[in-house]
Protein backbone atom coordinates (compact mmCIF):
# COMPACT_ATOMS: atom_id res chain seq x y z
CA UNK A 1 25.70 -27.25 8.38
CA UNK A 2 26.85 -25.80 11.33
CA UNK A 3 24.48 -23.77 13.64
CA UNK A 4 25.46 -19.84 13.33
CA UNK A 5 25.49 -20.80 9.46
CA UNK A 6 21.95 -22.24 10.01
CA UNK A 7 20.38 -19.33 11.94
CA UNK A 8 21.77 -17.00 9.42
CA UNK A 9 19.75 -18.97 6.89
CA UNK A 10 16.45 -18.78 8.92
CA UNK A 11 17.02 -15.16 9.84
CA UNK A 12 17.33 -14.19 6.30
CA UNK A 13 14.37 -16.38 5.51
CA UNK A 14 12.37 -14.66 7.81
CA UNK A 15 13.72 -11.28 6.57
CA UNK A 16 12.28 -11.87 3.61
CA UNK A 17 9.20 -13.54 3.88
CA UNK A 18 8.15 -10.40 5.74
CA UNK A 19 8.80 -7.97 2.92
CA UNK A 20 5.08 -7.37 2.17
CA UNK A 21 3.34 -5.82 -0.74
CA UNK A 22 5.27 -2.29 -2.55
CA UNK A 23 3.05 -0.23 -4.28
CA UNK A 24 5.54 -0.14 -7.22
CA UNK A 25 5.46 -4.29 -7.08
CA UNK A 26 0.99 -3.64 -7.64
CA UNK A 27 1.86 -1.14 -10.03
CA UNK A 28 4.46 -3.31 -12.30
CA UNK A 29 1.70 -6.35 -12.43
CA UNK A 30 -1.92 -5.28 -11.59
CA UNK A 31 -3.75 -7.81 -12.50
CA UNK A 32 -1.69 -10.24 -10.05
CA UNK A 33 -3.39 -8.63 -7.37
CA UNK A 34 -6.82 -7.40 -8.97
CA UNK A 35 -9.60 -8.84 -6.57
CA UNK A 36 -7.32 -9.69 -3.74
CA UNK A 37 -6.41 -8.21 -0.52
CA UNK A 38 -3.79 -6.26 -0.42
CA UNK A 39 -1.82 -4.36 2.20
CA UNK A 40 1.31 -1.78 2.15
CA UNK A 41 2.79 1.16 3.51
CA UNK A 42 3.48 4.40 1.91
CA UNK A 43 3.13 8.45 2.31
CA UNK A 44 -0.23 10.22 1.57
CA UNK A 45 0.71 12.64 -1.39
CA UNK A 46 -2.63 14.03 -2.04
CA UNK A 47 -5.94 13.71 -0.50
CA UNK A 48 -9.29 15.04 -2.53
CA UNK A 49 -12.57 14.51 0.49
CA UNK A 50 -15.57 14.15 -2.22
CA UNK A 51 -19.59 13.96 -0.62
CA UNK A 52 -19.53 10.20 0.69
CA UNK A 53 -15.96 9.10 0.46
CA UNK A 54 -12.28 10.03 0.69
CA UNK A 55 -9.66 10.01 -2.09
CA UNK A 56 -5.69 9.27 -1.80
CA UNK A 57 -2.95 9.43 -3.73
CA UNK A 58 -0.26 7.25 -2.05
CA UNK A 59 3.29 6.96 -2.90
CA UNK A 60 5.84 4.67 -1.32
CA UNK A 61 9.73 5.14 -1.44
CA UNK A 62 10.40 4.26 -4.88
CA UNK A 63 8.28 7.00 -6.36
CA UNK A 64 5.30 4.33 -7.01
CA UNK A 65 1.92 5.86 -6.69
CA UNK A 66 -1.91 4.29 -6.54
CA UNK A 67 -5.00 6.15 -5.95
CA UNK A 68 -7.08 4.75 -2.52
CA UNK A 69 -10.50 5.31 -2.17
CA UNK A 70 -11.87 5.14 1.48
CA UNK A 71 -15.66 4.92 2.74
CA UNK A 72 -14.80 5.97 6.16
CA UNK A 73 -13.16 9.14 7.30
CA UNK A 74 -9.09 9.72 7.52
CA UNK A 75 -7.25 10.38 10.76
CA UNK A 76 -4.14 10.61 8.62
CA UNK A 77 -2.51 14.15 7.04
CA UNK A 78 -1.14 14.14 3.46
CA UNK A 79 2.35 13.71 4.05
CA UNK A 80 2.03 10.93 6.90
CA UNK A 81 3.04 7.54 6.33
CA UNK A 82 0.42 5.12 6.33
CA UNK A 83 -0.58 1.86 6.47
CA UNK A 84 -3.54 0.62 3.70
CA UNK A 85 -5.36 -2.50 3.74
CA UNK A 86 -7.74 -3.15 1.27
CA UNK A 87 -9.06 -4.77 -2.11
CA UNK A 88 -8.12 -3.70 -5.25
CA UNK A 89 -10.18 -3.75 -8.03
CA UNK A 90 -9.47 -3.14 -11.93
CA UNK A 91 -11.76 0.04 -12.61
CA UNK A 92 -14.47 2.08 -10.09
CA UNK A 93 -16.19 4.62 -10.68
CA UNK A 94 -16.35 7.43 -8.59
CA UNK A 95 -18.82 9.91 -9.01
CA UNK A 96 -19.53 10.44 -12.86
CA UNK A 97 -15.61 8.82 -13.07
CA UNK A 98 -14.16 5.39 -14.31
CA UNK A 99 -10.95 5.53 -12.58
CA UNK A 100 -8.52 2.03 -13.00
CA UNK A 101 -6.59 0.07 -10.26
CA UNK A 102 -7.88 1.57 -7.64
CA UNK A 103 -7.92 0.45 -3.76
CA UNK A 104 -11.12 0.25 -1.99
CA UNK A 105 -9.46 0.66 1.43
CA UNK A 106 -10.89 -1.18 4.45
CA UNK A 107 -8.32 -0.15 6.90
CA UNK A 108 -6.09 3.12 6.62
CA UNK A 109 -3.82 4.10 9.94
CA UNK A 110 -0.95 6.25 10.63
CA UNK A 111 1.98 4.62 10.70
CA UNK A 112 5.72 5.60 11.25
CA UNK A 113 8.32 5.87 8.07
CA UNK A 114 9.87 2.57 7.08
CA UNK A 115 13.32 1.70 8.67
CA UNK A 116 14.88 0.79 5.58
CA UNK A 117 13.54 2.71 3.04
CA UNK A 118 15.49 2.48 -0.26
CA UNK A 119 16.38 -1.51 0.63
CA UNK A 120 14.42 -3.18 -1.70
C-alpha cells in the first residue's frame, strides 16, 4: 500500500472514531447506554427551572430529542448549542414525576453549532 493511500486510511479512521454519541443513536437503543456516561452535542429546545434543579429538552440535528436534568445552574439559553456530559439512567423521578431515559447532567456548556451537521 502506497503512502497517500495509507494516510487516507488513517485519516478516515480517525474521522470516524471521533464521531461521538447522537442523541438519536441513545434514543434508537437506550438501554445500550443506561448507567453509562454519556456525552453529545445538541440545541436546548426547552428549558423548565423547577425549586432545586434545571430541566432540558435537547434536540440534535436529526430531530432527536432527550430530556436533561441538571443539579447546578445553566449558563446556556434555549436555542444555544450545547455540549452535555452526563449519566443516563432508565427512569427518575422528578418532583411527584417518574420521567424515563433521562440524563442526569454533570457537565452542560455552550458550545458552537456542529460543522457538519446533516453528515451522519
Amino acid at each position: 500500500m502506497r503512502l497517500g493511500a495509507r494516510l487516507v486510511a488513517i485519516a478516515l479512521a480517525a474521522l470516524l472514531t471521533s464521531c461521538g454519541t447522537s442523541i438519536s443513536g441513545i434514543n434508537a437503543r437506550p438501554d445500550k447506554y443506561y448507567e453509562h456516561k454519556v456525552s453529545f452535542t445538541g440545541r436546548i429546545q426547552r428549558m423548565q427551572f423547577l425549586a432545586h434543579e434545571t430541566m432540558l429538552e435537547v434536540a440534535d440535528s436529526r430531530g432527536g430529542r432527550i430530556i436533561v436534568r441538571s443539579a447546578e445552574p445553566v449558563e446556556a439559553e434555549v436555542g444555544e448549542w450545547a455540549e452535555v456530559t452526563g449519566v443516563l439512567v432508565p427512569e427518575m423521578r422528578i418532583e411527584d414525576v417518574v420521567v424515563y431515559d433521562v440524563v442526569a447532567a454533570e457537565k452542560i456548556r455552550r458550545t458552537r453549532a456542529p460543522r457538519f451537521r446533516d453528515l451522519m
